[in-house]
N, C-alpha and C. Protein backbone atom coordinates (compact mmCIF):
# COMPACT_ATOMS: atom_id res chain seq x y z
N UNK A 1 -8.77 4.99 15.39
CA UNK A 1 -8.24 5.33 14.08
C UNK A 1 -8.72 6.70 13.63
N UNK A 2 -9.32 7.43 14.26
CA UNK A 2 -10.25 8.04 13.82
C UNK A 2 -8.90 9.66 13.65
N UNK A 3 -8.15 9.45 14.33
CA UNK A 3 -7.24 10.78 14.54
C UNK A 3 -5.85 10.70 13.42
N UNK A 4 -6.52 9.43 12.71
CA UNK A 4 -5.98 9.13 11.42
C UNK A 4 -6.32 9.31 9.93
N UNK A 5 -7.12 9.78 10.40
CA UNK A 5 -8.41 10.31 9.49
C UNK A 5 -7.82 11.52 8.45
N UNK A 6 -7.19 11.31 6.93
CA UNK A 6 -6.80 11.89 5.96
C UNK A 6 -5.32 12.37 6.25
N UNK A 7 -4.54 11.22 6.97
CA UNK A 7 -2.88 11.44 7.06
C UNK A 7 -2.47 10.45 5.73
N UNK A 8 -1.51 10.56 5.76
CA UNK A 8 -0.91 10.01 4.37
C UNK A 8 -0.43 8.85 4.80
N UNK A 9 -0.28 7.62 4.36
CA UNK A 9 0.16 5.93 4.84
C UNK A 9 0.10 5.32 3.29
N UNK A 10 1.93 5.24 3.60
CA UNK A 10 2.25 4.31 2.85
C UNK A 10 2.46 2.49 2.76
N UNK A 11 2.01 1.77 2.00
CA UNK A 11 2.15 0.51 2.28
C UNK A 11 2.46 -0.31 1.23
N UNK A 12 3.31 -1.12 1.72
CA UNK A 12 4.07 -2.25 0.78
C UNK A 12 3.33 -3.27 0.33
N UNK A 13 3.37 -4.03 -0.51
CA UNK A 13 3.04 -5.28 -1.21
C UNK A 13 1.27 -5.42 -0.77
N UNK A 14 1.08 -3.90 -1.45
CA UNK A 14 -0.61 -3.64 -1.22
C UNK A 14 -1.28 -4.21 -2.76
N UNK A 15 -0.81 -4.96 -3.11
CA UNK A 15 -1.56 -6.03 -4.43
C UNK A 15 -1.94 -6.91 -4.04
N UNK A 16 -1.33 -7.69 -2.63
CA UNK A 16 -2.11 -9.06 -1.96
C UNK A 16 -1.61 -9.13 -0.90
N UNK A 17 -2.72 -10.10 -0.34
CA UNK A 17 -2.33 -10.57 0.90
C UNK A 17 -2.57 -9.45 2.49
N UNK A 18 -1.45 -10.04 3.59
CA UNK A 18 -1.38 -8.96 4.21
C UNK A 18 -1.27 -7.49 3.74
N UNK A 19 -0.79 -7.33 3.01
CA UNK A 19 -0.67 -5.29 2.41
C UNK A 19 -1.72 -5.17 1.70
N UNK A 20 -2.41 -5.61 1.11
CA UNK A 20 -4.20 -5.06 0.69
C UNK A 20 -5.21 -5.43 1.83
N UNK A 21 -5.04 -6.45 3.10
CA UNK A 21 -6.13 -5.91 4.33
C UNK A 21 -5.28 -4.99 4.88
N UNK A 22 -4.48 -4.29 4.61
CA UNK A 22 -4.08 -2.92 5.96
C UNK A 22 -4.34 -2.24 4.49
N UNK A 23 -4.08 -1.97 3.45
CA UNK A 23 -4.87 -1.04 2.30
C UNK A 23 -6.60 -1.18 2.73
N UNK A 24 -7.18 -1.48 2.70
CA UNK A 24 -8.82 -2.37 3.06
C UNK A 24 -9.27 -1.28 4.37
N UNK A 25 -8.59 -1.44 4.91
CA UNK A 25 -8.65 -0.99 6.49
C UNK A 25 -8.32 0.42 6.65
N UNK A 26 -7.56 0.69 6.51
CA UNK A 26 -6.85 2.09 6.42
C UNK A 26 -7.67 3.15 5.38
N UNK A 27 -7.73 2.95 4.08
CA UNK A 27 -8.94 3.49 3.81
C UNK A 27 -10.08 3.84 4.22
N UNK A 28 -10.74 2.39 4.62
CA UNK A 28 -12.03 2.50 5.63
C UNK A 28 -12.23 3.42 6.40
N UNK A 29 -11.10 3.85 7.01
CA UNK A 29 -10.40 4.44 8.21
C UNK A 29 -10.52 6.00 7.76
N UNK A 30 -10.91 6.48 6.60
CA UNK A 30 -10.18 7.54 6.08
C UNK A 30 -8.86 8.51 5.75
N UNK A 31 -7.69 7.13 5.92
CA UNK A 31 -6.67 7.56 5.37
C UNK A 31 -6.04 7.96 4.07
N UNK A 32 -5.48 8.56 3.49
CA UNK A 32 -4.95 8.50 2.43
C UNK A 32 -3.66 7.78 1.59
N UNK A 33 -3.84 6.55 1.23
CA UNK A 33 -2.99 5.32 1.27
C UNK A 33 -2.12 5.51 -0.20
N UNK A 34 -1.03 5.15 -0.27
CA UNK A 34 0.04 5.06 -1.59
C UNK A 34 0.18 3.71 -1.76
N UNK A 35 -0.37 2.49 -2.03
CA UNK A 35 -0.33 1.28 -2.36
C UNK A 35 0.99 0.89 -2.73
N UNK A 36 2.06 1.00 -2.49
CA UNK A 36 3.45 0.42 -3.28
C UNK A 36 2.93 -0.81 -3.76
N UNK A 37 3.34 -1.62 -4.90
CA UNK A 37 3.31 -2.45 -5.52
C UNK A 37 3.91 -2.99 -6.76
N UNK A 38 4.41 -4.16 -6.78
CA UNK A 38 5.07 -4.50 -8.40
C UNK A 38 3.97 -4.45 -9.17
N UNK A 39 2.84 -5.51 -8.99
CA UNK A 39 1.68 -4.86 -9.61
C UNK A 39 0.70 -3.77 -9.26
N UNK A 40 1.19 -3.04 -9.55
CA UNK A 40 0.32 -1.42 -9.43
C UNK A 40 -1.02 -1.52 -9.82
N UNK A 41 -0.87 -2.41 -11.16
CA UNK A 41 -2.40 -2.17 -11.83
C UNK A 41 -3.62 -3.01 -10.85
N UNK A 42 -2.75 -3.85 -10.36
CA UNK A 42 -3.72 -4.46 -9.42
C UNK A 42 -4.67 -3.86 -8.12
N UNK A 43 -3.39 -3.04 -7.73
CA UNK A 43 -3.68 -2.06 -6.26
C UNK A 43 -5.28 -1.50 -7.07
N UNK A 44 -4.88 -0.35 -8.16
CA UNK A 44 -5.68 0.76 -9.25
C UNK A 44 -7.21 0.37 -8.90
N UNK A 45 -6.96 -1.41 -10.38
CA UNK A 45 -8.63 -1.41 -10.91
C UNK A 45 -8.01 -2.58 -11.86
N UNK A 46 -8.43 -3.60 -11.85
CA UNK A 46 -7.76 -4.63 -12.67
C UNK A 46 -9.10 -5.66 -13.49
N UNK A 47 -8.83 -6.05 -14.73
CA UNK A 47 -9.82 -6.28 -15.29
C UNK A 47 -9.52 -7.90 -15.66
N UNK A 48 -8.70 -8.36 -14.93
CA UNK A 48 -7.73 -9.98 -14.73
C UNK A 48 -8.57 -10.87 -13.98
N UNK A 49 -9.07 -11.43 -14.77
CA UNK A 49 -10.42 -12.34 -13.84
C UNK A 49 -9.74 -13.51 -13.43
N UNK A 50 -8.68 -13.66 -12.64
CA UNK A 50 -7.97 -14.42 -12.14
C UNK A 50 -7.39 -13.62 -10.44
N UNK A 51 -8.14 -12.41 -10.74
CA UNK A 51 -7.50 -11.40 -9.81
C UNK A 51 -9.11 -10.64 -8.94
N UNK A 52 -9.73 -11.84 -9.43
CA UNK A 52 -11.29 -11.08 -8.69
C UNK A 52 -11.14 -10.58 -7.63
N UNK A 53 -9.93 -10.64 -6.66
CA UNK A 53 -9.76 -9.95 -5.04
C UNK A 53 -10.01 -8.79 -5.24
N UNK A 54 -8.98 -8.20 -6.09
CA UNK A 54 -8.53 -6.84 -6.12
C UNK A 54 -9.39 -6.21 -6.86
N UNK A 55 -10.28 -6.34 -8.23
CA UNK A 55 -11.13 -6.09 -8.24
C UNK A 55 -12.40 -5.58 -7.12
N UNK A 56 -12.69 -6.67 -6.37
CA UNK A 56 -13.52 -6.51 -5.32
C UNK A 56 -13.03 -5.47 -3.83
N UNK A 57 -12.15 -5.27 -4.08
CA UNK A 57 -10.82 -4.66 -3.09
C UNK A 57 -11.07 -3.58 -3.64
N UNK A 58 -10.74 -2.99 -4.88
CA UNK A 58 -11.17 -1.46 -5.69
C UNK A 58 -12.63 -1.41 -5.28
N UNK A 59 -13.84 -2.19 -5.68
CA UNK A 59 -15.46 -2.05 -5.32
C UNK A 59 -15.17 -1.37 -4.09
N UNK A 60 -15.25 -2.45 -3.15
CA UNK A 60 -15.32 -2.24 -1.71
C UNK A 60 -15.20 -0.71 -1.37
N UNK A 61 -13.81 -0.33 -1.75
CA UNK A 61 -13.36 1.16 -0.77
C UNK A 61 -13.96 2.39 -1.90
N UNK A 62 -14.88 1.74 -2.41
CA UNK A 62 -15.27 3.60 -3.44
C UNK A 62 -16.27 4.15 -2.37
N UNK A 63 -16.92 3.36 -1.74
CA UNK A 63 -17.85 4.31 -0.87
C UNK A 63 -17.12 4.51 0.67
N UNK A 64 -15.86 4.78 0.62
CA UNK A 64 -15.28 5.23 1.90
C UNK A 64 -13.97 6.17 2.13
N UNK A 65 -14.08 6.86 3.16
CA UNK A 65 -13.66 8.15 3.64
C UNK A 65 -11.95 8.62 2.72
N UNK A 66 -11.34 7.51 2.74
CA UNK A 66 -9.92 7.46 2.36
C UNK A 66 -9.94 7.08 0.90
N UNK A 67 -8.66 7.22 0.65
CA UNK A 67 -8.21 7.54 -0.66
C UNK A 67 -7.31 6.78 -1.05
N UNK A 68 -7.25 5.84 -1.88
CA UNK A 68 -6.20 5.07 -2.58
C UNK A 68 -4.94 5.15 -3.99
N UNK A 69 -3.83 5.69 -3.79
CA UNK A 69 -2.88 5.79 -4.96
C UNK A 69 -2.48 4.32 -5.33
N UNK A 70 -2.14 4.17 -6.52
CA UNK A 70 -1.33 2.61 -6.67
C UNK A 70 -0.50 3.53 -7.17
N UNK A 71 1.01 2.76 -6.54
CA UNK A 71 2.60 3.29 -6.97
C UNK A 71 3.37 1.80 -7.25
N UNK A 72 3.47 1.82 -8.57
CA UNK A 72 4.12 0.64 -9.39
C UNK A 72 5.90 0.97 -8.31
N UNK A 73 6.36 -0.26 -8.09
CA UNK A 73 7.61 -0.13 -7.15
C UNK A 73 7.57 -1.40 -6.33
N UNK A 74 9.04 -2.06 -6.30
CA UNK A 74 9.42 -3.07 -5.59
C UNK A 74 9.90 -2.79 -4.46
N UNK A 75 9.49 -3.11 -3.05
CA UNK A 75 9.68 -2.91 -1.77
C UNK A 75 11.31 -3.67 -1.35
N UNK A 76 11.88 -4.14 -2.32
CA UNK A 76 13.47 -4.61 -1.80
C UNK A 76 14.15 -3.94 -2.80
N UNK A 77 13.63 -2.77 -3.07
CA UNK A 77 14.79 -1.74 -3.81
C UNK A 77 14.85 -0.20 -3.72
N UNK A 78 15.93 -0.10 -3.29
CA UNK A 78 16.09 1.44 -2.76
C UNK A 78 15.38 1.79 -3.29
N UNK A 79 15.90 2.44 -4.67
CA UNK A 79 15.62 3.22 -5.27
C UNK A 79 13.87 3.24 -5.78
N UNK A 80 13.50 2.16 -5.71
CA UNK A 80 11.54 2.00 -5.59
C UNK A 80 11.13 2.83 -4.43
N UNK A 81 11.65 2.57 -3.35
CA UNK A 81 11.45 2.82 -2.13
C UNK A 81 11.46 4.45 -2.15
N UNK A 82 12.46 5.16 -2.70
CA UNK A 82 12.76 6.96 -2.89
C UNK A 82 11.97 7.10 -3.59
N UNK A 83 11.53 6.66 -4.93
CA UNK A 83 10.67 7.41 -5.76
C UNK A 83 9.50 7.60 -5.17
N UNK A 84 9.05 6.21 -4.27
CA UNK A 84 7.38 6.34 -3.61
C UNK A 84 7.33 7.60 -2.82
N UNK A 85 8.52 7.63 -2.27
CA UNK A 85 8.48 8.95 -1.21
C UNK A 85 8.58 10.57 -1.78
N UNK A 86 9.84 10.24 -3.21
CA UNK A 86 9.44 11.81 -3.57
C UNK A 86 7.76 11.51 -4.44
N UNK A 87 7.36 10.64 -4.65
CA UNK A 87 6.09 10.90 -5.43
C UNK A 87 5.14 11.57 -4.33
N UNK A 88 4.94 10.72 -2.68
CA UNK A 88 4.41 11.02 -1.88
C UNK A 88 4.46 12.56 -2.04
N UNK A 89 5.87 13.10 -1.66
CA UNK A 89 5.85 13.96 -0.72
C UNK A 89 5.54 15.21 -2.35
N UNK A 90 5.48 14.95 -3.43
CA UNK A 90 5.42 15.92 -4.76
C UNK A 90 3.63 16.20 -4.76
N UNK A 91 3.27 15.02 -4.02
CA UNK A 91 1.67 14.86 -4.57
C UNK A 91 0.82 14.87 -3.51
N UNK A 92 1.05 14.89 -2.48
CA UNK A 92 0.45 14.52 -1.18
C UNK A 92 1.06 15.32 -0.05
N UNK A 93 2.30 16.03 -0.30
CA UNK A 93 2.76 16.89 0.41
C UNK A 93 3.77 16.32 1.68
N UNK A 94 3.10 14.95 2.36
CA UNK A 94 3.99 14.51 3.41
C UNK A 94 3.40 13.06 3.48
N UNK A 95 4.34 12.56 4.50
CA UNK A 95 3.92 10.75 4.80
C UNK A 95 3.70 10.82 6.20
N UNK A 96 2.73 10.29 6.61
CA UNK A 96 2.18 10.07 8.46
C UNK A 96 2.83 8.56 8.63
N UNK A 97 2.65 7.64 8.27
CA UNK A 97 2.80 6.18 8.70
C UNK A 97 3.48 5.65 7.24
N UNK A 98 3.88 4.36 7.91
CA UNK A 98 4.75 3.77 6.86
C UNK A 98 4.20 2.30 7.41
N UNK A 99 3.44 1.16 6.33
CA UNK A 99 3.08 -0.09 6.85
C UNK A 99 4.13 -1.02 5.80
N UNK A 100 5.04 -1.64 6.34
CA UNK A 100 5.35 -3.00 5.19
C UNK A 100 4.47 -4.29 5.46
N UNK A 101 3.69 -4.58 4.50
CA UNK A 101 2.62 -5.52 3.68
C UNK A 101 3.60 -6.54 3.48
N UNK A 102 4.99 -6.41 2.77
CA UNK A 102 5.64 -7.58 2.35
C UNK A 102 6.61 -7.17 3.29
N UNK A 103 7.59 -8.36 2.80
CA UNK A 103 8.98 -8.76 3.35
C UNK A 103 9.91 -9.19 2.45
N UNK A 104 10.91 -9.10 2.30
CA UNK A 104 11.97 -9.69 1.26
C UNK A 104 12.45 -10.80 2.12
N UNK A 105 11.89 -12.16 1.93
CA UNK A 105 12.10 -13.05 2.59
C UNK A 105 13.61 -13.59 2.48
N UNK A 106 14.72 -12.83 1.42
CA UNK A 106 15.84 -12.97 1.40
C UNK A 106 16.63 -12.32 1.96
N UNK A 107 16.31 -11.22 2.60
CA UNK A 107 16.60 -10.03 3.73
C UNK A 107 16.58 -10.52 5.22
N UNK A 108 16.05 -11.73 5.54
CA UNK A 108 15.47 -12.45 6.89
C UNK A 108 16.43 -13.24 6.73
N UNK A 109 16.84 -14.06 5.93
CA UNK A 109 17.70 -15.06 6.03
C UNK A 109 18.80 -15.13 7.16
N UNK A 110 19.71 -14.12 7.46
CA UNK A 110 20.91 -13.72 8.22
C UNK A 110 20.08 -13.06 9.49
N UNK A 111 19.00 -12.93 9.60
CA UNK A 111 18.42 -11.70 10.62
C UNK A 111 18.10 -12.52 11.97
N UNK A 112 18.45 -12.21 12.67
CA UNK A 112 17.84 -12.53 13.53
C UNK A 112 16.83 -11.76 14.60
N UNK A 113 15.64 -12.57 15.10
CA UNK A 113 14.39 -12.18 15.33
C UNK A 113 14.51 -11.93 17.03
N UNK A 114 14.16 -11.06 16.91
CA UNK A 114 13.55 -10.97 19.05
C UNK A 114 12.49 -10.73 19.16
N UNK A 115 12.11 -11.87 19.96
CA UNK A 115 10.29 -11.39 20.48
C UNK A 115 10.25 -10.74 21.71
């Protein structure tokens, strides 16, 4: 990871779950991460004591190499999807990686899978 070290990585449904351990990680890593999220405030710094993860998720990465944005935005809508990128590319200059955290599990329905 190490040749990853302050590229720009964007990631989806980085408020929980799978998309806050690749936020977790990637930081660690010293990347510079754009959190997409419906809850943004969560990705940030959240004071929702029902939400102690993310809390502890903000603790965790202050003493490490990478850098965390929260970008309020729904990952099954275009137009969420463009703004993250012109915000990226207005504020950060460019995007290295792209991780989806979520899935629009209504997008799978018709899809079919190959392993």
């Amino acid at each position: 990871m190490e040749r990853w070290s302050g590229r720009v990585a964007l990631v989806t449904g980085a408020s929980a779950g799978i998309g806050a351990a690749i936020v977790r990680e990637l930081v660690k890593n010293g990347l510079i991460v754009v959190g997409l999220a419906r809850r943004a405030e969560l990705v940030e710094n959240t004071s929702h004591t029902d939400e102690i993860f993310f809390h502890e998720l903000s603790a965790q990465l202050k003493g490490f190499p990478g850098k965390l944005h929260a970008f309020k935005g729904d990952a099954s809508k275009e137009e969420d999807i463009l703004a993250a990128f012109d915000w990226i590319k207005k504020n950060l200059g460019r995007i290295d990686s792209v991780s989806p955290g979520s899935v629009d599990t209504d997008m799978l329905k018709d899809a079919q899978i190959c392993v």
